[in-house]
Protein backbone atom coordinates (compact mmCIF):
# COMPACT_ATOMS: atom_id res chain seq x y z
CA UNK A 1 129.04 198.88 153.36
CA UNK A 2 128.72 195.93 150.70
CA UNK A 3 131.41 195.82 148.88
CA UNK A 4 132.07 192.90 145.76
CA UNK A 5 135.70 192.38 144.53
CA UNK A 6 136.25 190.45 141.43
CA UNK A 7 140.13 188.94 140.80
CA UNK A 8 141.51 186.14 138.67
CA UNK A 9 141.01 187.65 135.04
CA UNK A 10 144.31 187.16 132.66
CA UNK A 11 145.08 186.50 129.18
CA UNK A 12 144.75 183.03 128.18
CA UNK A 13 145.05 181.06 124.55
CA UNK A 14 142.09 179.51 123.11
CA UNK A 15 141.32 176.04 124.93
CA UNK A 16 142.81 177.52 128.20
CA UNK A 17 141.31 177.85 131.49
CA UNK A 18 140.58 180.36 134.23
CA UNK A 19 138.89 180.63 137.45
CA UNK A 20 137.60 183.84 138.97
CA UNK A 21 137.05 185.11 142.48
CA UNK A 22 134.21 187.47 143.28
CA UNK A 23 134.59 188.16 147.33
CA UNK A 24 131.60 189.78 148.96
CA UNK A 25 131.81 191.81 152.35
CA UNK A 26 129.47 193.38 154.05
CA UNK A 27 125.65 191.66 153.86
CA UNK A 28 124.81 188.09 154.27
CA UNK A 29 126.21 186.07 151.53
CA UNK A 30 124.26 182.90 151.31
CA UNK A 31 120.88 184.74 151.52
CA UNK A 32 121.13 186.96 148.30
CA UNK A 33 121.29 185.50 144.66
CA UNK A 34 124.13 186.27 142.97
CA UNK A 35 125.29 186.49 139.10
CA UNK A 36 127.98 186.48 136.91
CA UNK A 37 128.13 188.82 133.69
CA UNK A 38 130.31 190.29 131.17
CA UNK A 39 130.75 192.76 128.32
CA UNK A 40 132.69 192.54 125.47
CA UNK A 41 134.29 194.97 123.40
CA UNK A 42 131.74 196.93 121.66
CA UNK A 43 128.54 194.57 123.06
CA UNK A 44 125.88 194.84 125.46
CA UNK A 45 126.81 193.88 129.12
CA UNK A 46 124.87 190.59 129.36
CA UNK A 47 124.66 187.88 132.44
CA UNK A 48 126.30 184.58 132.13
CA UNK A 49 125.41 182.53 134.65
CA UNK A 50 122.94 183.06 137.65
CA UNK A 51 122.68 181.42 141.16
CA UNK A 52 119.99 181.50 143.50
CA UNK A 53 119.94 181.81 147.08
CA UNK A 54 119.68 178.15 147.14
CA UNK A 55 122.29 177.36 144.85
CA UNK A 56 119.49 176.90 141.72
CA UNK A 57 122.12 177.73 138.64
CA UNK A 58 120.88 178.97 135.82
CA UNK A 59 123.50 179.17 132.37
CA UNK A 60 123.20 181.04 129.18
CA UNK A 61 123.42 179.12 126.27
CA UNK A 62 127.19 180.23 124.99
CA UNK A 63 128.75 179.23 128.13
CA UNK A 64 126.62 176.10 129.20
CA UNK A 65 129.23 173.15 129.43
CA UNK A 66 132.25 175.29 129.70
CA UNK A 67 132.05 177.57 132.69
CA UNK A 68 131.18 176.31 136.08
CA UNK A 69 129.91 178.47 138.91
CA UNK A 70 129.95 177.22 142.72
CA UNK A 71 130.26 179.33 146.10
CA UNK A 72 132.17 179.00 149.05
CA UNK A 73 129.31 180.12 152.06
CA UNK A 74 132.05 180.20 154.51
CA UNK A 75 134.29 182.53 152.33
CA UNK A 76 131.81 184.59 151.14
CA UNK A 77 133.66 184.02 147.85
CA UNK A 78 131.77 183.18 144.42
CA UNK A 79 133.82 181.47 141.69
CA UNK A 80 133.72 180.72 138.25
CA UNK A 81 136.22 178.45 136.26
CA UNK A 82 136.09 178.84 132.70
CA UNK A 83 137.03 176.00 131.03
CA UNK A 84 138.07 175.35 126.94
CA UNK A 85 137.82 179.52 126.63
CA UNK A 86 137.17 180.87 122.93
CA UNK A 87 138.21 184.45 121.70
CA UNK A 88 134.50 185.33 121.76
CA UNK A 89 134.62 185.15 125.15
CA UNK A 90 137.26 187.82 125.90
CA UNK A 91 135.13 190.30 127.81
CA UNK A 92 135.29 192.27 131.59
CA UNK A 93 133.66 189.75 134.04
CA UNK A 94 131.24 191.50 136.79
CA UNK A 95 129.65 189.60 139.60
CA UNK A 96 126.44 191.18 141.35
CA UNK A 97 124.30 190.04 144.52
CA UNK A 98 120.57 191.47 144.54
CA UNK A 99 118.31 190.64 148.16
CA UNK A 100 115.98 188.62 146.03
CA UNK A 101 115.93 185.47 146.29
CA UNK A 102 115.89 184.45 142.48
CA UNK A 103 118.03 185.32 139.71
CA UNK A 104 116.80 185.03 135.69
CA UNK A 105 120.27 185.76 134.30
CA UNK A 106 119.13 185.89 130.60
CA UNK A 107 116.92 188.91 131.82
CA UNK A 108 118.46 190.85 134.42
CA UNK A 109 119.91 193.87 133.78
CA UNK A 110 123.76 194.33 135.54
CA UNK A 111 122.53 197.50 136.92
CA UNK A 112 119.27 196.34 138.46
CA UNK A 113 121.23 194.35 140.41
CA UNK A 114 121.52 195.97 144.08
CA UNK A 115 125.29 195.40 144.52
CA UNK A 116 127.64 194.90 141.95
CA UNK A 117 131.86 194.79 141.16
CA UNK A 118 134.03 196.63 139.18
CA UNK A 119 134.92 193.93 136.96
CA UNK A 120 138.07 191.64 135.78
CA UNK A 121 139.29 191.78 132.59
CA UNK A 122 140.10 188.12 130.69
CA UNK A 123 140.98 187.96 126.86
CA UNK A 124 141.27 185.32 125.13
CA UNK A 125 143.51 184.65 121.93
């Protein structure tokens, strides 16, 4: 049973920081690609960053510079620290893992994606 758990979403002021937690059970972590998204009030979910199964990152534009996305293989934990947050990025933060290999984060849909969390919520103000 694959199971992804997201933690580490807060409130935060503008300029703040915050890292998130996305622990995966239950399939073998470092062989999947895996992907951070997010939906904002009233918006489209949409990916923000992608890595592959051989740590290839891929960020979307709005983020690049800012967030920061790095796995621990022996933890089965993914993580990303969000650095100098905005308001525009107050949003509930999803990871997903999918058996390919490759991720292209600024097309993937969040629910092609074979395993996916329930989300963290972080706002920003």
């Amino acid at each position: 049973h694959v199971q992804l758990v997201e933690s580490g979403g807060g409130s935060v002021q503008a300029g703040g920081s915050l890292m998130l937690s996305c622990v995966a059970s239950g399939y073998v972590f470092d062989r999947f690609c895996m992907g951070w998204f997010r939906q904002a009030p009233g918006k489209k979910r949409e990916g923000v960053v992608g890595i592959d199964y051989d740590g290839t990152i891929n960020y979307r534009l709005p983020v690049k510079g800012r967030f920061i996305v790095s796995k621990d293989n022996a933890k089965n934990t993914l993580y990303l620290q969000m650095n100098d947050l905005e308001p525009e990025d107050t949003a509930v933060y999803y990871c997903a893992a999918d058996t390919a290999a490759r991720i292209n984060i600024a097309t993937v849909g969040f629910y092609s994606m074979n395993y996916r969390g329930e989300g963290t919520q972080v706002t920003v103000s």
